[in-house]
N, C-alpha and C. Protein backbone atom coordinates (compact mmCIF):
# COMPACT_ATOMS: atom_id res chain seq x y z
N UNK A 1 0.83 -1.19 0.00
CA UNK A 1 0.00 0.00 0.00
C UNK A 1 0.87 1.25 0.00
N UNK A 2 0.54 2.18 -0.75
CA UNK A 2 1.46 3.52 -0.79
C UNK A 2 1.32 4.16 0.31
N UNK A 3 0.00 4.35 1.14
CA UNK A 3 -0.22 5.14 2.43
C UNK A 3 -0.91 4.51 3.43
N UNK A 4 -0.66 3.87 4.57
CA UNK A 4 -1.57 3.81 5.27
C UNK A 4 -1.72 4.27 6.92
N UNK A 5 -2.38 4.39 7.64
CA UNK A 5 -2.72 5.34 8.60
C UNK A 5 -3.50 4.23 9.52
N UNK A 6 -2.91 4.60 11.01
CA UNK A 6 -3.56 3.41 12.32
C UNK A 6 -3.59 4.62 13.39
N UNK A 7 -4.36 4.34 14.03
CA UNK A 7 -4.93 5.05 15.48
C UNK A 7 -4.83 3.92 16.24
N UNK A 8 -4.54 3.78 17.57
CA UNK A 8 -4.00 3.08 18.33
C UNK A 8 -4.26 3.87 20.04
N UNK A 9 -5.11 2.77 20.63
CA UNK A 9 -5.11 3.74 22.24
C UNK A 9 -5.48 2.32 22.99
N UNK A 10 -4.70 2.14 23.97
CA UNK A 10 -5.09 0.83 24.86
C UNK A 10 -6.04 1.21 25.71
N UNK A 11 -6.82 2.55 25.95
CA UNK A 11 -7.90 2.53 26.89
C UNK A 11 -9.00 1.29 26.96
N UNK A 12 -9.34 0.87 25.91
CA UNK A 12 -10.40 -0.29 25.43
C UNK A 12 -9.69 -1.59 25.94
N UNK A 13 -8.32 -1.55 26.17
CA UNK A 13 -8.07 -3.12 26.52
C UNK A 13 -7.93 -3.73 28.03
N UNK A 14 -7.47 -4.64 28.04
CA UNK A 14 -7.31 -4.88 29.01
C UNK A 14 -6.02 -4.92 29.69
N UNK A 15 -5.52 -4.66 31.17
CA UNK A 15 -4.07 -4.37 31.18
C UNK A 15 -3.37 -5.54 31.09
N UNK A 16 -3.61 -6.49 30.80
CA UNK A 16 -2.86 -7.74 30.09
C UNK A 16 -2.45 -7.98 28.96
N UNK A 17 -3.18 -7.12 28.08
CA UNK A 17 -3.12 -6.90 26.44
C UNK A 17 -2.77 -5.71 26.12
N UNK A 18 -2.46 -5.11 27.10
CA UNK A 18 -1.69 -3.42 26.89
C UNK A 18 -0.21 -3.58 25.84
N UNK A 19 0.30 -4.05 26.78
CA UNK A 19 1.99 -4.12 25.95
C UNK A 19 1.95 -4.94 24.64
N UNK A 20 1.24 -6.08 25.14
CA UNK A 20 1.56 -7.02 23.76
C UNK A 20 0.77 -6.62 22.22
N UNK A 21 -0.35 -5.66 22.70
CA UNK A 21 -0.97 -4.78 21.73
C UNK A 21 -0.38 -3.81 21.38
N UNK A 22 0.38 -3.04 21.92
CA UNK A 22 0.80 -1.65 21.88
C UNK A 22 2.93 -2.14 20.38
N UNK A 23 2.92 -3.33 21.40
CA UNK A 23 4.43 -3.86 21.19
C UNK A 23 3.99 -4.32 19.12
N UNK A 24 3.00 -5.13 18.80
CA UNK A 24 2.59 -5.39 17.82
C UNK A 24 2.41 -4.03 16.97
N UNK A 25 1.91 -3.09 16.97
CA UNK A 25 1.81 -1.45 16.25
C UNK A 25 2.82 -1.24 16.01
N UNK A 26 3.74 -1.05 17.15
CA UNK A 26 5.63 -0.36 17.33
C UNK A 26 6.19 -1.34 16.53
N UNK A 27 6.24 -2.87 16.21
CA UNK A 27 7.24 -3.31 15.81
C UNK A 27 6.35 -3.23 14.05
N UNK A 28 5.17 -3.07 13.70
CA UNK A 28 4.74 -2.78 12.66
C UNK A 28 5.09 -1.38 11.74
N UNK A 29 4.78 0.08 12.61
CA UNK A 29 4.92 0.97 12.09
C UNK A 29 5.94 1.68 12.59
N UNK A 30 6.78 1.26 13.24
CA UNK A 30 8.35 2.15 14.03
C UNK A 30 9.40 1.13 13.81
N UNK A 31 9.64 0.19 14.72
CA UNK A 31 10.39 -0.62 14.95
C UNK A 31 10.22 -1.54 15.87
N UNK A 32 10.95 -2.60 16.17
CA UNK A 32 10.77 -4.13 16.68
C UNK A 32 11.38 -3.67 18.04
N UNK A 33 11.12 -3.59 19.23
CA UNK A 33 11.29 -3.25 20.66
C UNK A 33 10.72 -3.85 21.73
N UNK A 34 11.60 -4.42 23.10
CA UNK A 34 10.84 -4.87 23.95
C UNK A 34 10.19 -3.85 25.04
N UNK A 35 9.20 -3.58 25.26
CA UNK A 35 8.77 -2.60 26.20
C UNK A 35 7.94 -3.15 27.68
N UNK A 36 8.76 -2.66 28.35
CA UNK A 36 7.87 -2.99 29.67
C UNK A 36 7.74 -1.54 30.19
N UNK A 37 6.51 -1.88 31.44
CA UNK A 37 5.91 0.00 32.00
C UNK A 37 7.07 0.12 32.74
N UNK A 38 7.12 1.10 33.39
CA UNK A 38 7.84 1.74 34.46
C UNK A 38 6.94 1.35 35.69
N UNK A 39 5.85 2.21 35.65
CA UNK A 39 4.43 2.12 36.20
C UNK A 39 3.75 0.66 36.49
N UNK A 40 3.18 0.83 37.53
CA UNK A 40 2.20 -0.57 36.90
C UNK A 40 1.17 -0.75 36.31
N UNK A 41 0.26 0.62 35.79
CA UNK A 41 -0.31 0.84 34.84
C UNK A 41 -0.30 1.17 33.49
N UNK A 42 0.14 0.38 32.44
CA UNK A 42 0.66 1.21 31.02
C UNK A 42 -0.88 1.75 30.58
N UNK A 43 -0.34 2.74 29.89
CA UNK A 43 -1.44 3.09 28.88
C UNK A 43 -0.74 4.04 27.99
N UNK A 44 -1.38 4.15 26.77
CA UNK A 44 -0.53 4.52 25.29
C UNK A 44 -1.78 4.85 24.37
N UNK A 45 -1.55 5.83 23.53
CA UNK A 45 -2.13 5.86 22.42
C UNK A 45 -1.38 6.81 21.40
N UNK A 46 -1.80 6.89 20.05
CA UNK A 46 -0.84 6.78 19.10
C UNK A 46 -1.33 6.98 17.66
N UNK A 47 -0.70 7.77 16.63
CA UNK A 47 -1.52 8.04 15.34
C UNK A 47 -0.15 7.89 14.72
N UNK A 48 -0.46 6.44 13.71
CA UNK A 48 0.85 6.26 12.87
C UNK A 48 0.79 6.67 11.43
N UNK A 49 1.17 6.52 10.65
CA UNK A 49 1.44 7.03 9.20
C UNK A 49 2.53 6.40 8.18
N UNK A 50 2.12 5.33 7.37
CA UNK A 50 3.32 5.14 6.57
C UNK A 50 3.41 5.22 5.49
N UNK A 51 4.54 6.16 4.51
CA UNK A 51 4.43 6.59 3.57
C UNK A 51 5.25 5.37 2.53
N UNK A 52 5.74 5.66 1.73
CA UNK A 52 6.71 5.20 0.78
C UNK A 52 8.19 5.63 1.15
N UNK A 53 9.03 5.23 2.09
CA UNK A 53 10.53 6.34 2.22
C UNK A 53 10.22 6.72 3.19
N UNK A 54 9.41 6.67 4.11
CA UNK A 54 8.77 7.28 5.14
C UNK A 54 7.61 6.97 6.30
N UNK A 55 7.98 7.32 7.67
CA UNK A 55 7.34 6.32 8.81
C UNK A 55 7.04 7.45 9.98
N UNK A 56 5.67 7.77 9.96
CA UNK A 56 5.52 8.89 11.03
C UNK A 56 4.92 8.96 12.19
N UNK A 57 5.01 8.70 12.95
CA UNK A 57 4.00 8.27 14.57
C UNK A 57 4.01 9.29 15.43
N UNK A 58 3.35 9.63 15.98
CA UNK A 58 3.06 10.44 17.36
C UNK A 58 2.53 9.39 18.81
N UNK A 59 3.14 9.29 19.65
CA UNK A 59 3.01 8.56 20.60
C UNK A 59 2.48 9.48 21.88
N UNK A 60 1.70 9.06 22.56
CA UNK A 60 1.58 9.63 24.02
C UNK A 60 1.45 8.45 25.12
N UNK A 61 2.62 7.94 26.29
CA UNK A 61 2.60 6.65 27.20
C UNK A 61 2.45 7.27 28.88
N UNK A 62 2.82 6.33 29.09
CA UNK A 62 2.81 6.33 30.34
C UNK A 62 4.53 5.99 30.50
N UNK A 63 5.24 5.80 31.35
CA UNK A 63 6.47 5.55 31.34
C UNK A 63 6.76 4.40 31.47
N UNK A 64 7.68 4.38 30.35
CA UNK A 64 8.48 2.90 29.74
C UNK A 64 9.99 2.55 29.99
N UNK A 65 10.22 1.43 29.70
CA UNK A 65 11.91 1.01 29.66
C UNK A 65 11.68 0.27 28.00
N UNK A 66 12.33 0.72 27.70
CA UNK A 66 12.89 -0.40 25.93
C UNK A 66 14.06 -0.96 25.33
N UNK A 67 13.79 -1.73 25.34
CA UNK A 67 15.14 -2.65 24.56
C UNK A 67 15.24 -3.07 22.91
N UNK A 68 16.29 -2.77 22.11
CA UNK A 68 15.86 -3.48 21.05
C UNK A 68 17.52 -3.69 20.91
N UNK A 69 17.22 -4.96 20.63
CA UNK A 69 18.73 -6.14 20.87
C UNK A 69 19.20 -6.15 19.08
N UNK A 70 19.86 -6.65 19.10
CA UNK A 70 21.13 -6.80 17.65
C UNK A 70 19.97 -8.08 16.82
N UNK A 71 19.08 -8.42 17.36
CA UNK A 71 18.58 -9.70 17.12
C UNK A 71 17.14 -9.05 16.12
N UNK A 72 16.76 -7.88 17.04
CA UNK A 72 15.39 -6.98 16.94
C UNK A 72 15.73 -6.22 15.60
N UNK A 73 17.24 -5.53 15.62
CA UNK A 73 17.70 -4.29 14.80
C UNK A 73 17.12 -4.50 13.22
N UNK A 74 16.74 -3.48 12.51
CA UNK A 74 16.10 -3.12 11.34
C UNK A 74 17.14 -3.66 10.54
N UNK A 75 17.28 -4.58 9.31
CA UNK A 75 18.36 -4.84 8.87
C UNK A 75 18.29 -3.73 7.72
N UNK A 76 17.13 -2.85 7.41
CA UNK A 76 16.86 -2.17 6.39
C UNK A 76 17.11 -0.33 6.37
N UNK A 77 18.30 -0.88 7.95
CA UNK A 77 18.84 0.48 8.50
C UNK A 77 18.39 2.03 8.07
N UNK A 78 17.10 2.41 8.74
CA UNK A 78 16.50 3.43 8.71
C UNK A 78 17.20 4.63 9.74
N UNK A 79 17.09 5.79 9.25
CA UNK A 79 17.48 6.59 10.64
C UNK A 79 16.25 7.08 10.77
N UNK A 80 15.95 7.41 12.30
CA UNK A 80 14.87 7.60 13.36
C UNK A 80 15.18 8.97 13.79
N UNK A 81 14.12 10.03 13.96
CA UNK A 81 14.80 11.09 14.15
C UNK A 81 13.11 11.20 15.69
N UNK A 82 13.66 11.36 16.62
CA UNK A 82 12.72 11.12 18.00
C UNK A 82 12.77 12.56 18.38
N UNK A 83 11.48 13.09 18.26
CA UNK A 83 11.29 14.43 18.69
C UNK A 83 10.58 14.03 19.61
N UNK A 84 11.03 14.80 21.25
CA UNK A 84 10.15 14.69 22.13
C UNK A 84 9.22 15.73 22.49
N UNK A 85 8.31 15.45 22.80
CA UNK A 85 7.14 16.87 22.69
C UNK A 85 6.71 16.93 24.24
N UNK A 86 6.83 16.15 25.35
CA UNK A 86 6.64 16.03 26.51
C UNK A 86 7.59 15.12 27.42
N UNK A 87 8.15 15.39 28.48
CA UNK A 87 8.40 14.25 29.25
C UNK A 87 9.83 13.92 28.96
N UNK A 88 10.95 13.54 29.79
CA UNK A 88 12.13 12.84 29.05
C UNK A 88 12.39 11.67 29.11
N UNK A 89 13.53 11.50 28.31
CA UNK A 89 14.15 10.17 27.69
C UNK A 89 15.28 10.45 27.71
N UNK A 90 15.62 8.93 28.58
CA UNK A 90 17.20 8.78 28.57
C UNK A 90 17.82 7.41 27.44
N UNK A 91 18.51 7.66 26.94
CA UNK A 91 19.19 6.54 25.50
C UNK A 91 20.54 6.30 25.52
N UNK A 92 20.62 5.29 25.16
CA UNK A 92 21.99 4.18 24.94
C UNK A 92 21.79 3.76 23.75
N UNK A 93 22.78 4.23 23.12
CA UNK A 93 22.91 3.74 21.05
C UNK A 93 24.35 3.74 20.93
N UNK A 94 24.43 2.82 20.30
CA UNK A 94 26.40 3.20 19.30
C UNK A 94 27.12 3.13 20.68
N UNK A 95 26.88 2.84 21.94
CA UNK A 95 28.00 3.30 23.07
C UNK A 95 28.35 4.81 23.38
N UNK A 96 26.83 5.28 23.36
CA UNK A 96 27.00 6.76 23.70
C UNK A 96 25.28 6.70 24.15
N UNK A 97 25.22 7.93 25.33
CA UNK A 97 24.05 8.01 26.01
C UNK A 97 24.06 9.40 25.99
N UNK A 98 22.31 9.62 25.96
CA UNK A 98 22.46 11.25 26.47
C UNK A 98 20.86 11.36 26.59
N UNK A 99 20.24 12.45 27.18
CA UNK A 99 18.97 12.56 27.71
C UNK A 99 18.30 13.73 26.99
N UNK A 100 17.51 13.88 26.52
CA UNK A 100 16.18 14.64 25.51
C UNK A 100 15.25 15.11 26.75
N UNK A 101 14.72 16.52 26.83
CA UNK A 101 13.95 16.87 27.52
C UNK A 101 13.06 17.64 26.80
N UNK A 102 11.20 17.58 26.85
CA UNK A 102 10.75 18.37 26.41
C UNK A 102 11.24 19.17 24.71
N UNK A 103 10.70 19.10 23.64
CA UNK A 103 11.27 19.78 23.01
C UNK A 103 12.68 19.12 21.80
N UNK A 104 13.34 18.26 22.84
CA UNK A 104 14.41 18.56 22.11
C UNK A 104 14.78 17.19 21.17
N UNK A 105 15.09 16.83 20.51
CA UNK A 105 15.41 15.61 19.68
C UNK A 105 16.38 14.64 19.54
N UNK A 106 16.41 13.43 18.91
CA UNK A 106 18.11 12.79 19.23
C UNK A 106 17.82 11.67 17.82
N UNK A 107 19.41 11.61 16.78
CA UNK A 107 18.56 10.66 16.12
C UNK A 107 19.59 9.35 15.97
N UNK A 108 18.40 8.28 15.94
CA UNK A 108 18.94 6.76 16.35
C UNK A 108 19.15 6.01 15.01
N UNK A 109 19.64 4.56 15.00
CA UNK A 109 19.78 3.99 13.78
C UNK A 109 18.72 2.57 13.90
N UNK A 110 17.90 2.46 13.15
CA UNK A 110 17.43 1.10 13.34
C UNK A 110 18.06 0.37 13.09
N UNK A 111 19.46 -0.21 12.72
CA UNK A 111 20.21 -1.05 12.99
C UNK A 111 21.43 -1.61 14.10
N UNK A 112 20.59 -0.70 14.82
CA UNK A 112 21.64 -1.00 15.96
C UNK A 112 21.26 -0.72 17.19
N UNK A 113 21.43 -1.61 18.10
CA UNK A 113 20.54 -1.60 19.43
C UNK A 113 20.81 -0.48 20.39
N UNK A 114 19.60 -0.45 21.04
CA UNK A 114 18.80 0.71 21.79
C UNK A 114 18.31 0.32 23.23
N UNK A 115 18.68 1.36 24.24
CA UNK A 115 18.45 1.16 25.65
C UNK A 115 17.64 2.05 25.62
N UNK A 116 16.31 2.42 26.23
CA UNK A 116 15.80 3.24 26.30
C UNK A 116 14.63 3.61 27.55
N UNK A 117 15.20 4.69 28.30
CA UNK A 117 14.10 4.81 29.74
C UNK A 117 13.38 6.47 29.23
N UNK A 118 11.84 6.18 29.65
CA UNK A 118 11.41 7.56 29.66
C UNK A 118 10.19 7.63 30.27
N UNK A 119 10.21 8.77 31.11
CA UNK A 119 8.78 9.65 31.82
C UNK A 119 7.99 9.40 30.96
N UNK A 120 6.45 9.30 31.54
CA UNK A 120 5.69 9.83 30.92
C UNK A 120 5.84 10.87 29.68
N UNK A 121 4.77 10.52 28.79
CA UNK A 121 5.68 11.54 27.51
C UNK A 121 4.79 11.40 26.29
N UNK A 122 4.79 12.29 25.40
CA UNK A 122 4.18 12.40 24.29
C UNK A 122 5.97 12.75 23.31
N UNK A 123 5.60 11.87 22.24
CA UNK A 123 7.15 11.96 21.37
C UNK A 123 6.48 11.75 19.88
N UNK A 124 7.24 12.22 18.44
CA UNK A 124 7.19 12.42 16.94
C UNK A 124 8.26 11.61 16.86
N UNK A 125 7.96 10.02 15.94
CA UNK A 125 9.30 9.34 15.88
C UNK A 125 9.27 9.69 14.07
N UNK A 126 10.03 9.91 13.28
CA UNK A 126 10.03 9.93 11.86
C UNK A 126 11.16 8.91 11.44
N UNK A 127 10.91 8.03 10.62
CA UNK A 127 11.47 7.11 10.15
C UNK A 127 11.79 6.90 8.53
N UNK A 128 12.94 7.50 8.40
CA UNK A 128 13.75 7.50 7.09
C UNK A 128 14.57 6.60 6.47
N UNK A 129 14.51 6.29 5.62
CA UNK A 129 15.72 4.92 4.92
C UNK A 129 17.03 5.60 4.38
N UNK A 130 17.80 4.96 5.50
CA UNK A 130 19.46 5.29 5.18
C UNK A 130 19.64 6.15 3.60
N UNK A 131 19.28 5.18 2.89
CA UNK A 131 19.35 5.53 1.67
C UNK A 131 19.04 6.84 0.99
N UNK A 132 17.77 6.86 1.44
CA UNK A 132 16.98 8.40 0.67
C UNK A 132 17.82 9.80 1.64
N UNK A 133 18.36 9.61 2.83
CA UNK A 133 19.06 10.53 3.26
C UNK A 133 20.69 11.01 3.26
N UNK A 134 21.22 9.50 2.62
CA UNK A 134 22.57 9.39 2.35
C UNK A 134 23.19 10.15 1.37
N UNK A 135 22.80 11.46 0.19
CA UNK A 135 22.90 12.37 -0.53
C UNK A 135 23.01 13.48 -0.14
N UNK A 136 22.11 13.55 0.89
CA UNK A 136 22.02 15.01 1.72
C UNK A 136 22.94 14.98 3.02
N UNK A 137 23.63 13.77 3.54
CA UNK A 137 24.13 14.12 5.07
C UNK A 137 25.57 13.26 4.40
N UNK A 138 26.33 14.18 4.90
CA UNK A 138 27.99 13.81 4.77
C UNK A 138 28.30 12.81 5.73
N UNK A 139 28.06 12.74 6.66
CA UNK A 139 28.32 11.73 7.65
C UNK A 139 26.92 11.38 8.59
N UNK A 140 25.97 10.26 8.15
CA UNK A 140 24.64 10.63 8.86
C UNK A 140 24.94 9.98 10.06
N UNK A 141 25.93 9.23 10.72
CA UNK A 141 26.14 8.84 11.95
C UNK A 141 26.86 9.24 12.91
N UNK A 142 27.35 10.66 12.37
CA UNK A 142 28.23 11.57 13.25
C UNK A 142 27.19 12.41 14.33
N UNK A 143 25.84 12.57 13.81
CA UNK A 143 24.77 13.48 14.76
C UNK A 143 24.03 12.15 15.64
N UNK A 144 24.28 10.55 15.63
CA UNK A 144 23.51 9.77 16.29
C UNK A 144 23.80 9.82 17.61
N UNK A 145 22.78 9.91 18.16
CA UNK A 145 22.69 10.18 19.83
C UNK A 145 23.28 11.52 20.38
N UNK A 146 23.25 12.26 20.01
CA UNK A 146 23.71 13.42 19.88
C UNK A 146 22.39 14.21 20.51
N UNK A 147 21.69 14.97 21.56
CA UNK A 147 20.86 15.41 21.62
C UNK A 147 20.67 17.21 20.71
N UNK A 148 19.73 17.35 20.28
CA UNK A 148 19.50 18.36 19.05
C UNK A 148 18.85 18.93 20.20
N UNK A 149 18.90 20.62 20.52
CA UNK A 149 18.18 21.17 21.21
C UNK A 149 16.74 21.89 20.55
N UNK A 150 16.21 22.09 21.01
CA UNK A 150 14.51 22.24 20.79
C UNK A 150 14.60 23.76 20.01
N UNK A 151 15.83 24.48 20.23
CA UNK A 151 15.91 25.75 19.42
C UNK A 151 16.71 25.46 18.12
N UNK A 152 16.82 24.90 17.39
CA UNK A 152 17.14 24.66 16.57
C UNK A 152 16.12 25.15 15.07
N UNK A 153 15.93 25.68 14.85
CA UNK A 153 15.05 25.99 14.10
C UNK A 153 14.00 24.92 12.92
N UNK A 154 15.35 24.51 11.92
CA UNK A 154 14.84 23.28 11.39
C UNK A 154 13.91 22.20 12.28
N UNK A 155 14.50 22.02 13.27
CA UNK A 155 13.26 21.19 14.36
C UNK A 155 12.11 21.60 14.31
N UNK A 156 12.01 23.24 14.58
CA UNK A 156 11.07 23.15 14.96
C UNK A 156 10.04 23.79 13.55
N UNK A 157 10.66 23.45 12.74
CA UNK A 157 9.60 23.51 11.49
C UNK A 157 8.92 22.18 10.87
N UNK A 158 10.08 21.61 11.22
CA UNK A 158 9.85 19.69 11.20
C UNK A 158 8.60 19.39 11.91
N UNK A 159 8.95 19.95 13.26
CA UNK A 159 7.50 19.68 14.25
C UNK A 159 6.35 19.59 13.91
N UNK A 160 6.11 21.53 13.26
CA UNK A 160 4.76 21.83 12.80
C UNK A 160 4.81 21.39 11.80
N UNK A 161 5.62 20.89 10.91
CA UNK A 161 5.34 20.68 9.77
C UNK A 161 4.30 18.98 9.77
N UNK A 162 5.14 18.01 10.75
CA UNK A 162 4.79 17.02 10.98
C UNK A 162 3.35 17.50 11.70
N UNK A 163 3.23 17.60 12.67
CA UNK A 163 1.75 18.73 13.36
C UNK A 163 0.59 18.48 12.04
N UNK A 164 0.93 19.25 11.21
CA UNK A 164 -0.09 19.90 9.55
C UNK A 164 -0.16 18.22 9.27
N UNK A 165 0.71 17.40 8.76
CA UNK A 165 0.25 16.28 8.05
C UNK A 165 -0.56 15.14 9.26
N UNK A 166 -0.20 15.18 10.11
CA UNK A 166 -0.85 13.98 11.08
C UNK A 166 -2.21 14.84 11.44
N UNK A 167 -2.37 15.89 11.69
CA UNK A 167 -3.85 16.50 12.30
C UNK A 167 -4.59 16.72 11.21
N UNK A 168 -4.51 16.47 9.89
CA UNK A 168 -5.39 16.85 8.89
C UNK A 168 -4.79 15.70 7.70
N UNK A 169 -5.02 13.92 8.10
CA UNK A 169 -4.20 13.45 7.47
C UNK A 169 -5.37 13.15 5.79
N UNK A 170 -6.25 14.10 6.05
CA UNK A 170 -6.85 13.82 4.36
C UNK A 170 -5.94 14.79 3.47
N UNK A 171 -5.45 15.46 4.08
CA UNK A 171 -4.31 15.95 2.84
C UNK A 171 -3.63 15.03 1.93
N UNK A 172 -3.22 13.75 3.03
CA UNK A 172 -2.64 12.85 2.31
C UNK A 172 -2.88 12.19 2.09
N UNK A 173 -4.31 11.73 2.22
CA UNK A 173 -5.10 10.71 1.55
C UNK A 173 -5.38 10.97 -0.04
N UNK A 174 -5.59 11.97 -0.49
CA UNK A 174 -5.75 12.72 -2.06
C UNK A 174 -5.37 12.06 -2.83
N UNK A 175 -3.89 12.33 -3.16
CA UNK A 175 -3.13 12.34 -3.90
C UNK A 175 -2.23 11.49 -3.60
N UNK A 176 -1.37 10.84 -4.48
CA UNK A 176 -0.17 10.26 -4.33
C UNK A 176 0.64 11.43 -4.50
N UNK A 177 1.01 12.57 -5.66
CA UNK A 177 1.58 13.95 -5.73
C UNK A 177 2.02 14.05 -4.43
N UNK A 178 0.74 14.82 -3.63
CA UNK A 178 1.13 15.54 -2.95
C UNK A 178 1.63 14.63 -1.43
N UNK A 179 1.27 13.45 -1.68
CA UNK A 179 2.28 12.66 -0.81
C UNK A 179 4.01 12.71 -0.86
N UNK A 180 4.29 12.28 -1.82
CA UNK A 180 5.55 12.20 -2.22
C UNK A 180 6.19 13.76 -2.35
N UNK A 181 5.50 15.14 -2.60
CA UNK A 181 6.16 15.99 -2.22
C UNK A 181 6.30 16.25 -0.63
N UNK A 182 5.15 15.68 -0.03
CA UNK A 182 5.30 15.99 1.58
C UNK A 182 6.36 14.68 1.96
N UNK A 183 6.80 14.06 1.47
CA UNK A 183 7.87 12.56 2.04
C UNK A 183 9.45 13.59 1.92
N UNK A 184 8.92 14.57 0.50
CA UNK A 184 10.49 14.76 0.18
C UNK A 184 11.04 15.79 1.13
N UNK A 185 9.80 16.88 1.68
CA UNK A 185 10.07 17.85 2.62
C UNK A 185 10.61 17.01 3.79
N UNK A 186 9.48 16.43 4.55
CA UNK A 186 10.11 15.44 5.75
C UNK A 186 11.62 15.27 5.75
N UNK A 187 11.76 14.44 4.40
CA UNK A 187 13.07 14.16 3.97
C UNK A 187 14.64 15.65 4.57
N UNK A 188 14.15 16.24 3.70
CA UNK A 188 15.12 17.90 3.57
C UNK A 188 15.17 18.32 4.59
N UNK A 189 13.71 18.32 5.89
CA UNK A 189 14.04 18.54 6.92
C UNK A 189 14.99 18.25 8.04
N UNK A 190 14.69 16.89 7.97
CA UNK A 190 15.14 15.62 8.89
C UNK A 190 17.06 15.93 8.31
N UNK A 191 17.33 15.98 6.92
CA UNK A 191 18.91 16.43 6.64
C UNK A 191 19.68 17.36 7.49
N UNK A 192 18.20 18.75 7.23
CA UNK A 192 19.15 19.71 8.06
C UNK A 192 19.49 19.84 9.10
């Protein structure tokens, strides 16, 4: 399918079927991860998006721990660019750690495993293929785990920009056009 679009909220389930529901979406439209709560209550909900070249989710949880092992890793090495919009996150990638607060961003490799603790939190994961970004970034693994601060400008056009396509996603239901010009912006953004 060129586009398709999932809404996702465990309020309706039961807390036995929280994770293993929530874990099935993530390893569908993000990536393959083990997640347990922090809490002893999880709850999550979630508006995903997948384009052609392109993987867009908005998450809001409760607080998690995540693992994704060498076993889990994307062999189709995407870079992940994790905007957090609430709440922090602390990360372990490549043998380097660093913590995202509110605002600010960090970007990961789906091929390579991930430690991951975070607060309560609402987060924008965008998911790019090595490939389609490997023209535009001279070294795309020199900025991984690297935290991007929330003033950054490009971020924060990325944000709203991401904002416009997920809150009004019949824009991109239309057209294939105007899909693939909104994949290529994502794209140009996520470079700079």
């Amino acid at each position: 399918s060129l586009y398709e679009s999932l809404q996702f909220s465990s309020a309706q389930l039961r807390p036995s079927e929280r994770i293993p529901a929530y874990s099935e979406v993530l390893s569908r439209m993000v990536g393959r991860m083990s997640i347990e709560p922090v809490a002893q209550r999880f709850s999550c909900s979630g508006r995903f998006h997948r384009f052609p070249e392109l993987r867009i989710s908005r998450i809001a949880s409760s607080a998690i721990r995540g693992i994704r092992t060498q076993e889990m890793a994307d062999a189709e090495q995407e870079i992940i660019l994790i905007i957090n919009l609430e709440g922090t996150a602390r990360l372990a990638h490549c043998g380097r750690e660093t913590t995202i607060s509110a605002g600010d961003a960090v970007l990961i490799s789906s091929g390579q495993p991930l430690r991951m603790e975070r607060t309560a939190s609402c987060r924008i994961n965008v998911c790019v293929p090595r490939a389609a970004l490997a023209p535009m970034l001279a070294r795309p693994d020199a900025a991984s785990v690297a935290a991007i601060p929330s003033t950054i400008e490009p971020l924060r056009l990325l944000t709203h920009y991401i904002d416009l396509l997920i809150d009004d996603p019949a824009l991109l239901e239309r057209t294939g056009e105007l899909r693939s010009l909104a994949v290529h912006h994502v794209h140009n953004l996520v470079a700079l």
